[in-house]
PDB file of N, CA and C in Angstrom:
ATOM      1  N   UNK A   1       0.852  -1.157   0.000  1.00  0.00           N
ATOM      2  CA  UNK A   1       0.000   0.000   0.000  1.00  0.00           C
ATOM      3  C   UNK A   1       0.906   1.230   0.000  1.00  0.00           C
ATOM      4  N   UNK A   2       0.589   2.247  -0.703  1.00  0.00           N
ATOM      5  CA  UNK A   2       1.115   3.372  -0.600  1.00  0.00           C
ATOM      6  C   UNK A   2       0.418   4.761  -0.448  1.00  0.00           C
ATOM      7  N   UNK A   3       0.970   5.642  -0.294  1.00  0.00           N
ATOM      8  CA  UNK A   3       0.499   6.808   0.561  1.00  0.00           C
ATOM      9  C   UNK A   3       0.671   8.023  -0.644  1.00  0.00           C
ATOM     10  N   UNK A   4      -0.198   8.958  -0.711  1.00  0.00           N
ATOM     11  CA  UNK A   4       0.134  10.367  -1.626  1.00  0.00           C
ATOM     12  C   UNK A   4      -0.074  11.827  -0.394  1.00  0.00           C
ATOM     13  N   UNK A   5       0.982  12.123  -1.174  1.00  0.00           N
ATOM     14  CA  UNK A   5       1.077  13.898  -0.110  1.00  0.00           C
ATOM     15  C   UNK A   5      -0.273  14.753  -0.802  1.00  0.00           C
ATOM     16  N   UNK A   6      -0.273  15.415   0.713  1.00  0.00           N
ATOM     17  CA  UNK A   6      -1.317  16.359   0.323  1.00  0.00           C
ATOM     18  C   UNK A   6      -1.280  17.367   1.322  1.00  0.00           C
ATOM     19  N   UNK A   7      -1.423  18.543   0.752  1.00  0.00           N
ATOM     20  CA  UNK A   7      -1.224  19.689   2.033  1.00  0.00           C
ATOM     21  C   UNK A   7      -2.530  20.495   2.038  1.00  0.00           C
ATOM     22  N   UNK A   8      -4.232  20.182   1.041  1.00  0.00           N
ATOM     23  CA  UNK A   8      -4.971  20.533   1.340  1.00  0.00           C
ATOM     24  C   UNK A   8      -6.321  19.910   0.593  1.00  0.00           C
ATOM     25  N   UNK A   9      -7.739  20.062   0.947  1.00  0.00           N
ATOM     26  CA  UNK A   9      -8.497  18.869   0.495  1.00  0.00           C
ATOM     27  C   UNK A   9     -10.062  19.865   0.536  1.00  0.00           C
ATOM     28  N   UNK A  10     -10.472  19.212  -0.851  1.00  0.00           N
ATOM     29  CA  UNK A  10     -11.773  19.557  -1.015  1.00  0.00           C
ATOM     30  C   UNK A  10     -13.047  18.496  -0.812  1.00  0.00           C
ATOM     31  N   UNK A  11     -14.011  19.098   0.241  1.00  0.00           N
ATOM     32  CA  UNK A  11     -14.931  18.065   0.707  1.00  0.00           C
ATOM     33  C   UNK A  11     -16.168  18.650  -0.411  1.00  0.00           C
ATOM     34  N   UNK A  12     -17.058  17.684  -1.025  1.00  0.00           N
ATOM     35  CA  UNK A  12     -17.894  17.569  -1.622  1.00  0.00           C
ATOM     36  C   UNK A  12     -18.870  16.288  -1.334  1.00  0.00           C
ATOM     37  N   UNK A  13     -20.625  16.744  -2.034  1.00  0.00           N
ATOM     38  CA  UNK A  13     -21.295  15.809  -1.501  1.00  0.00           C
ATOM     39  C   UNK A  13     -22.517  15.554  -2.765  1.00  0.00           C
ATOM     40  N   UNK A  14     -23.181  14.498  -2.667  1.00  0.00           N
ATOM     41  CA  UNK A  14     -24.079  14.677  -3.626  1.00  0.00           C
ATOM     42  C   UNK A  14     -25.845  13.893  -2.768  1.00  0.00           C
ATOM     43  N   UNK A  15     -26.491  13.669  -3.231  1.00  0.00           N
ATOM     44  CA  UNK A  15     -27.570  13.081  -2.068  1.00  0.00           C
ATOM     45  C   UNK A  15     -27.265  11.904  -1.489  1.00  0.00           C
ATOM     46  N   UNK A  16     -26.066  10.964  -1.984  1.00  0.00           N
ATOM     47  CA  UNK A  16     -25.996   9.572  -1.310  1.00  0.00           C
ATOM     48  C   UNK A  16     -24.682   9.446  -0.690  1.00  0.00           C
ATOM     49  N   UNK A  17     -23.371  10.646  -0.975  1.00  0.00           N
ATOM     50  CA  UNK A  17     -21.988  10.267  -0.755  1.00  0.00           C
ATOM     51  C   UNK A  17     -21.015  11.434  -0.727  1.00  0.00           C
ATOM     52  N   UNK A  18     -20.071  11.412  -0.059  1.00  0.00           N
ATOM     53  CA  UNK A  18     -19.346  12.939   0.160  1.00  0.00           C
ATOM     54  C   UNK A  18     -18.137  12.332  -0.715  1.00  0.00           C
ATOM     55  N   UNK A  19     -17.596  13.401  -1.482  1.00  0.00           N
ATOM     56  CA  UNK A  19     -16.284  12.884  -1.815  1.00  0.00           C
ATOM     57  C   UNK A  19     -15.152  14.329  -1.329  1.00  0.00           C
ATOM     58  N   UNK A  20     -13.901  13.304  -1.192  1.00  0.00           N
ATOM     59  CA  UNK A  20     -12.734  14.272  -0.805  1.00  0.00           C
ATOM     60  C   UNK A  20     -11.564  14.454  -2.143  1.00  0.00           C
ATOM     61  N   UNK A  21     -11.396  15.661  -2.552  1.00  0.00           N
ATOM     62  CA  UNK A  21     -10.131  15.609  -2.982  1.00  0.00           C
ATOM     63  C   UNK A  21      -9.471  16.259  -2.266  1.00  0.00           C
ATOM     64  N   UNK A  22      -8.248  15.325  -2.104  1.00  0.00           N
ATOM     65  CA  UNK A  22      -7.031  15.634  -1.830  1.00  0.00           C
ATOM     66  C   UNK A  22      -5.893  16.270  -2.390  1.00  0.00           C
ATOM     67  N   UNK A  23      -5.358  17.789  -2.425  1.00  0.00           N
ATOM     68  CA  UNK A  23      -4.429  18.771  -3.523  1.00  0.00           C
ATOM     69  C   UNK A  23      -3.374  18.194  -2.853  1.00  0.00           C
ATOM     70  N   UNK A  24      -2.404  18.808  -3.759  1.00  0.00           N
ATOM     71  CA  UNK A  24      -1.060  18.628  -3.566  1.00  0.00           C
ATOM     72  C   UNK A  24      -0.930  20.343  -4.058  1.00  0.00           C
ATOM     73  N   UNK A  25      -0.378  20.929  -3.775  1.00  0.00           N
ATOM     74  CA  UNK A  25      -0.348  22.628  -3.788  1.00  0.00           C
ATOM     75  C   UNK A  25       1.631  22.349  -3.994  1.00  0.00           C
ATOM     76  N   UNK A  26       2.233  22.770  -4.917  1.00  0.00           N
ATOM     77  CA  UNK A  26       3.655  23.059  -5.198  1.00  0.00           C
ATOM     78  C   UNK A  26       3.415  24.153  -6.179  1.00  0.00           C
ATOM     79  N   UNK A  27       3.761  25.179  -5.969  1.00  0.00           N
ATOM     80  CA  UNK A  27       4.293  26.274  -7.238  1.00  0.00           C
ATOM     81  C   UNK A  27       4.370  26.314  -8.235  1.00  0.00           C
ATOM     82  N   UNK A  28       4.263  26.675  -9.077  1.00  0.00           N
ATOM     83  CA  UNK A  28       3.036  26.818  -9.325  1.00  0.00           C
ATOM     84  C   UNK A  28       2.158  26.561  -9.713  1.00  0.00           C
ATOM     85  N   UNK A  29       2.199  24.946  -9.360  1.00  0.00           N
ATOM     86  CA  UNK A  29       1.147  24.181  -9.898  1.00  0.00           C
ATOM     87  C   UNK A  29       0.185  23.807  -8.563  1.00  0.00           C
ATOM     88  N   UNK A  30      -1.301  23.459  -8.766  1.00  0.00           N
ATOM     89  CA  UNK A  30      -1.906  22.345  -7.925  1.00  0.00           C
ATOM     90  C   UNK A  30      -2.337  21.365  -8.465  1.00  0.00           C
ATOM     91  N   UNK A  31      -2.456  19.989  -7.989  1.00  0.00           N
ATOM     92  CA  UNK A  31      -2.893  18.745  -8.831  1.00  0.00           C
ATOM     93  C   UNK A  31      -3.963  18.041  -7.619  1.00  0.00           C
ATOM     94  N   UNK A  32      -4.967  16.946  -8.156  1.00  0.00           N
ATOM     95  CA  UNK A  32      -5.568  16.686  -7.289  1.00  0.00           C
ATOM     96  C   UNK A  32      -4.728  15.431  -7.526  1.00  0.00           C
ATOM     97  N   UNK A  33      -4.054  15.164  -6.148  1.00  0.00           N
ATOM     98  CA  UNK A  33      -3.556  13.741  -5.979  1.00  0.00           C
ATOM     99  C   UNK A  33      -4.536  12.511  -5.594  1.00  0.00           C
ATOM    100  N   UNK A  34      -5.418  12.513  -4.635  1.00  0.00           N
ATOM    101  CA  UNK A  34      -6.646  11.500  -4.957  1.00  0.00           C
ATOM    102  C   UNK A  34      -7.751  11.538  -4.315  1.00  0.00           C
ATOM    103  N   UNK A  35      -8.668  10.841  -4.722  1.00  0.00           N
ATOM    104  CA  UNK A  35     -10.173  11.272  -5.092  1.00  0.00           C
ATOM    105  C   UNK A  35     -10.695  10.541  -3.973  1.00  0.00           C
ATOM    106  N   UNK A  36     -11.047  10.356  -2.973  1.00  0.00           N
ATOM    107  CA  UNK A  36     -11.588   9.170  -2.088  1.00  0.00           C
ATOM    108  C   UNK A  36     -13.370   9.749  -1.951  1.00  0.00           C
ATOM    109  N   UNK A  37     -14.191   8.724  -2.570  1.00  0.00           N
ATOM    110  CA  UNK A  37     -15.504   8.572  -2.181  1.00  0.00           C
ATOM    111  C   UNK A  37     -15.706   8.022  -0.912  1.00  0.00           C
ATOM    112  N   UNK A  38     -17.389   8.207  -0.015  1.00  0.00           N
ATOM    113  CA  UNK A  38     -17.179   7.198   0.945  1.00  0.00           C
ATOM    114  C   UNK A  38     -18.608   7.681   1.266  1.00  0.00           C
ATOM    115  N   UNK A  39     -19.618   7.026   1.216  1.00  0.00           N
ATOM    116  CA  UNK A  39     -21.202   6.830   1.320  1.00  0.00           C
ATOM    117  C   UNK A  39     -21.309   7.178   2.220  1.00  0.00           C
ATOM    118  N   UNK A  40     -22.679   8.137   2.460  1.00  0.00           N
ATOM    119  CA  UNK A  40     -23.313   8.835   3.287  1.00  0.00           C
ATOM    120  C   UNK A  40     -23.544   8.506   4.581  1.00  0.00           C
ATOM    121  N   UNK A  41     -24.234   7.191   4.909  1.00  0.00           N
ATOM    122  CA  UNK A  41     -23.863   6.922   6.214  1.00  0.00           C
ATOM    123  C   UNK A  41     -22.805   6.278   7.001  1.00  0.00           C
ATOM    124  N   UNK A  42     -21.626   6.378   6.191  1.00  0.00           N
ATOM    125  CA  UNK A  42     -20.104   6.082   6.864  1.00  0.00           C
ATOM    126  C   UNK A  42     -20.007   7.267   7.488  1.00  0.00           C
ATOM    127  N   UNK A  43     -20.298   8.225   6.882  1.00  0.00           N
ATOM    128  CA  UNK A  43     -19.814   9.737   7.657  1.00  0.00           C
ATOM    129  C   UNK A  43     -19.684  10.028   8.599  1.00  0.00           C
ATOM    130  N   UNK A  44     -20.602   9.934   9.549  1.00  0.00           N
ATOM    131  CA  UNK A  44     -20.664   9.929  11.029  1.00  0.00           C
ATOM    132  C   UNK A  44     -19.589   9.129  11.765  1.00  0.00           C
ATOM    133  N   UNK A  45     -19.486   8.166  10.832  1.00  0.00           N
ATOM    134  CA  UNK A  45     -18.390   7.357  12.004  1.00  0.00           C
ATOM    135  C   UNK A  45     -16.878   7.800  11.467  1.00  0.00           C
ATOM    136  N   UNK A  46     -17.020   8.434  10.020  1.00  0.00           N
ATOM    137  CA  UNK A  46     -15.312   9.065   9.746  1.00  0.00           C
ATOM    138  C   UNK A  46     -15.066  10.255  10.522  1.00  0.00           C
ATOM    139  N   UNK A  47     -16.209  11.096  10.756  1.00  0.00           N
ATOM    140  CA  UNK A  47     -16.226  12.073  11.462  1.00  0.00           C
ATOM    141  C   UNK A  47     -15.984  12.147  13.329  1.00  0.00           C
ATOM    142  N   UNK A  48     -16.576  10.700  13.613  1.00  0.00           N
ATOM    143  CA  UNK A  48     -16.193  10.529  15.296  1.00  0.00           C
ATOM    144  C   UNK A  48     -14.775  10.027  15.272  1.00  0.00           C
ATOM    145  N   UNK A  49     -13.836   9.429  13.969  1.00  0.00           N
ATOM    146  CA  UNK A  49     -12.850   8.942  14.693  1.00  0.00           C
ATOM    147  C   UNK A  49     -11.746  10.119  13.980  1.00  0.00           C
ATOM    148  N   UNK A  50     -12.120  10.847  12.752  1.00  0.00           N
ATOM    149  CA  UNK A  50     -10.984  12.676  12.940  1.00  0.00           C
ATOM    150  C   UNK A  50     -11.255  12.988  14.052  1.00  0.00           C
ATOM    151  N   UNK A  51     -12.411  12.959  14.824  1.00  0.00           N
ATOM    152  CA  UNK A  51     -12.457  14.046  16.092  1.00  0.00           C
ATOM    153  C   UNK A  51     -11.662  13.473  17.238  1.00  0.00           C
ATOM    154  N   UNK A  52     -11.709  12.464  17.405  1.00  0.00           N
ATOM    155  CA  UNK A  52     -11.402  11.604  18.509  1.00  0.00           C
ATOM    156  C   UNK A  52      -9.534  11.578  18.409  1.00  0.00           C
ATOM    157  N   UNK A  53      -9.283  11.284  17.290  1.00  0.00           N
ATOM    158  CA  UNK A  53      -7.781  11.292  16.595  1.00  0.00           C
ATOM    159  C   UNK A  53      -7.212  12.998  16.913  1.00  0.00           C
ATOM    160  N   UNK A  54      -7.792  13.900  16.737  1.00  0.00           N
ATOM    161  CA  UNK A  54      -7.451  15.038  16.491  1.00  0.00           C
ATOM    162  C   UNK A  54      -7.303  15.607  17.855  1.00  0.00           C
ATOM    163  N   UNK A  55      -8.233  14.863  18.665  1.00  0.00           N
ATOM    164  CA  UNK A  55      -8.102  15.391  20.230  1.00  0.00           C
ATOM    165  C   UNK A  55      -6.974  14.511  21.018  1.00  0.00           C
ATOM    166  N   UNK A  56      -6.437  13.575  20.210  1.00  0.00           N
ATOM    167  CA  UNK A  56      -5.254  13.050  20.602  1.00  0.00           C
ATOM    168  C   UNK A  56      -4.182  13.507  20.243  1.00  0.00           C
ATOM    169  N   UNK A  57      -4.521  13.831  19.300  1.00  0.00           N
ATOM    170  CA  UNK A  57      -3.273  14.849  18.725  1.00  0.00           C
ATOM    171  C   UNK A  57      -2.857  15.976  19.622  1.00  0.00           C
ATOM    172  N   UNK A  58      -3.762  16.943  19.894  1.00  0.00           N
ATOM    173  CA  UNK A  58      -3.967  18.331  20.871  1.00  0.00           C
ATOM    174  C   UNK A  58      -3.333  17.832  21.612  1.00  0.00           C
ATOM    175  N   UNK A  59      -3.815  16.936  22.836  1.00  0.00           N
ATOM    176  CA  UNK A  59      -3.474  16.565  24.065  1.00  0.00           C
ATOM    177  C   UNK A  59      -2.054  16.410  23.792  1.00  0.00           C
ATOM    178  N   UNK A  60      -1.334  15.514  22.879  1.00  0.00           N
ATOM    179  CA  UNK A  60       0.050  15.198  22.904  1.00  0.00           C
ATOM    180  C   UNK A  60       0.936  16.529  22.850  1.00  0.00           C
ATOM    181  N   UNK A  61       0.590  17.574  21.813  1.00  0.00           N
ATOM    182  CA  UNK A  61       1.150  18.676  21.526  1.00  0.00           C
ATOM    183  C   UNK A  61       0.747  19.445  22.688  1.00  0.00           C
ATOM    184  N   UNK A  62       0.138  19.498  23.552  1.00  0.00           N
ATOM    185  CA  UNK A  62       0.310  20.354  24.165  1.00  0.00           C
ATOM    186  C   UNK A  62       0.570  20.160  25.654  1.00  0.00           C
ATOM    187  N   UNK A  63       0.480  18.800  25.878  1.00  0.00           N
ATOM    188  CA  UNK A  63       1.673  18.095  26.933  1.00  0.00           C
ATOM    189  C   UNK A  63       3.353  18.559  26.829  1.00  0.00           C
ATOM    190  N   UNK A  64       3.418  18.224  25.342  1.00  0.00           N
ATOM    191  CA  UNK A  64       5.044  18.646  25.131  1.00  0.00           C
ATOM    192  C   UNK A  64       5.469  20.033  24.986  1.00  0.00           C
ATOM    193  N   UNK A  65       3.985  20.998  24.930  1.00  0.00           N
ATOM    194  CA  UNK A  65       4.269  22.557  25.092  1.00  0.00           C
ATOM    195  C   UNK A  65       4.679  22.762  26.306  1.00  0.00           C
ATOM    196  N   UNK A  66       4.201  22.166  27.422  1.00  0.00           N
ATOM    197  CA  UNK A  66       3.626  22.370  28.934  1.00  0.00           C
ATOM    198  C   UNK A  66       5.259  22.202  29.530  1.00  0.00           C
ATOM    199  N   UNK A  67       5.892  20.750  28.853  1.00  0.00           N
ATOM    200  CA  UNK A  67       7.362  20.254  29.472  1.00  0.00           C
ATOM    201  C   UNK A  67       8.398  20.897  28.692  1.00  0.00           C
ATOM    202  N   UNK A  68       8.060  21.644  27.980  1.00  0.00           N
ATOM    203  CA  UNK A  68       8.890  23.305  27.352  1.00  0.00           C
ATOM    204  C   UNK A  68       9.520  22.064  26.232  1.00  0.00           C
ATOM    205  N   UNK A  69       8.801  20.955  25.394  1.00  0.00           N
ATOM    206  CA  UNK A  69       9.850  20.683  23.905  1.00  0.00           C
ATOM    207  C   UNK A  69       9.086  20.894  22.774  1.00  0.00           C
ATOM    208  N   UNK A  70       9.534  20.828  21.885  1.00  0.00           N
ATOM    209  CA  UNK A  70       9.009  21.080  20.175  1.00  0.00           C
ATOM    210  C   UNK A  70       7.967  19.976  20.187  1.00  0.00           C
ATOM    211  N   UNK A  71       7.017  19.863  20.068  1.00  0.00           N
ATOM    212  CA  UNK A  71       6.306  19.208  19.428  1.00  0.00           C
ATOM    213  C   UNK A  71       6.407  18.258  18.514  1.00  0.00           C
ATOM    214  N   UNK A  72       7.175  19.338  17.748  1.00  0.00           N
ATOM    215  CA  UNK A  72       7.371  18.509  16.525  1.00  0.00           C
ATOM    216  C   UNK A  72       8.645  17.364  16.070  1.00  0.00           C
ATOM    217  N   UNK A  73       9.370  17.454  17.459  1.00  0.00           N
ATOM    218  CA  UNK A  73      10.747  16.853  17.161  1.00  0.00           C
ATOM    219  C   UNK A  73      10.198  15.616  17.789  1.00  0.00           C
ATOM    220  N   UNK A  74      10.701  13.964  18.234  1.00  0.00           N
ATOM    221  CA  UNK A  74      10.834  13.399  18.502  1.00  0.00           C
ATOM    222  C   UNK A  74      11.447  13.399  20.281  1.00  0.00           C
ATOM    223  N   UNK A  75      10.251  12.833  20.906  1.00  0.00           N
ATOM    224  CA  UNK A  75      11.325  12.832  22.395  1.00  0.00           C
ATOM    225  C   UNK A  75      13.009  12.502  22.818  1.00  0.00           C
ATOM    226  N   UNK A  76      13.621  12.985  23.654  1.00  0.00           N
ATOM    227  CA  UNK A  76      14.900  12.786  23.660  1.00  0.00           C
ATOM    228  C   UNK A  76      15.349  10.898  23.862  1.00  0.00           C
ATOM    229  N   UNK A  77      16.315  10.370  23.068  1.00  0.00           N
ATOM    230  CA  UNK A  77      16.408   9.531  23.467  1.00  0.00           C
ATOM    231  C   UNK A  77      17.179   9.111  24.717  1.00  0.00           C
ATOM    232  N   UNK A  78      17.215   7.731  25.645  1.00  0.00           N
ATOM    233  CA  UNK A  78      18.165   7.486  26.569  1.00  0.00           C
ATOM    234  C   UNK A  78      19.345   7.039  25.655  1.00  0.00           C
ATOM    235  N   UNK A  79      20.640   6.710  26.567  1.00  0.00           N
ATOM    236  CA  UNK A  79      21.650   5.954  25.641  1.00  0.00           C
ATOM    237  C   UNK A  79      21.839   5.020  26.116  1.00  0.00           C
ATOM    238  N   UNK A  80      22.197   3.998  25.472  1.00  0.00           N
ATOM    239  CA  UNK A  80      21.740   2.602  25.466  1.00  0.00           C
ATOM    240  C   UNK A  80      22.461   1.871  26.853  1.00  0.00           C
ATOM    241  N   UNK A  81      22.291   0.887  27.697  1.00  0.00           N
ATOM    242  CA  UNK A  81      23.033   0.637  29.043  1.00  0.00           C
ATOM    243  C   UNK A  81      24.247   0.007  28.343  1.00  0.00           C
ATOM    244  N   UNK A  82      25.398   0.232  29.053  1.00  0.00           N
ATOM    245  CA  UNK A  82      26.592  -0.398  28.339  1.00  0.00           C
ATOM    246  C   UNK A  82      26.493  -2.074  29.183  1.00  0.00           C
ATOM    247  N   UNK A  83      27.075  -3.023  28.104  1.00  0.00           N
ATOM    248  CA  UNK A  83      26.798  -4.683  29.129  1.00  0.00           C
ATOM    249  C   UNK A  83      27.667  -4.675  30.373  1.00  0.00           C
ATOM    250  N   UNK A  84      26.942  -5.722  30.848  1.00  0.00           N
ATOM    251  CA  UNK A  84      27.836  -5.788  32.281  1.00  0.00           C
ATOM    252  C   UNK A  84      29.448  -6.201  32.189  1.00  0.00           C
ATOM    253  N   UNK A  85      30.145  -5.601  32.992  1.00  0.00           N
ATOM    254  CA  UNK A  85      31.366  -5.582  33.545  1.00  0.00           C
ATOM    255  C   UNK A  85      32.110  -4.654  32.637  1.00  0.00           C
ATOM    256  N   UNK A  86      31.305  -3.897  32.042  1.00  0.00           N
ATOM    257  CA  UNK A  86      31.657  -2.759  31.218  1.00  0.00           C
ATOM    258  C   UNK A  86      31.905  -1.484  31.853  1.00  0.00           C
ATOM    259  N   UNK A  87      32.782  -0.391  31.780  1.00  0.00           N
ATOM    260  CA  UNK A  87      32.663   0.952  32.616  1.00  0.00           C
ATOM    261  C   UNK A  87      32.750   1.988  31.664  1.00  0.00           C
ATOM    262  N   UNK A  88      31.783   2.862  31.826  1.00  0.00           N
ATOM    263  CA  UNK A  88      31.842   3.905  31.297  1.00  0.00           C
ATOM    264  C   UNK A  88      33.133   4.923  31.107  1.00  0.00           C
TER     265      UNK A  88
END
């Protein structure tokens, strides 16, 4: 399975099904990278699990605001235990 970038998305609907395109926005072009349909009464449940996802998101970012790190970087790692009868 593979994955396409997208940095912004158009929601559309018709009486039975919403569809999303997904842009890809580069300079000066935009392209729609892909098209995902998904029937009307899925919605509700795509919509409880962005919300649910998105409030996990918040919470994480702003835990790591709170302990003063980037967000966006990766937590610090430990370094690895050296084996026994080893000395630093």
């Amino acid at each position: 399975m593979s994955g396409n970038y997208a940095n912004a998305v158009m929601v559309g609907h018709s009486a039975s099904e919403f569809f999303f395109d997904f842009i890809t926005n580069f300079y000066p072009t935009s392209a729609v990278s892909s098209r995902v349909f998904l029937s009307a009464p899925q919605m509700p449940r795509l919509l409880d699990a962005v919300t649910v996802a998105f409030g996990r998101f918040q919470a994480r970012v702003n835990a790591a605001r709170q302990q003063g790190q980037n967000p966006n970087q990766p937590p610090p790692q430990q370094p690895p235990n050296p084996p026994p009868g080893e000395q630093k």
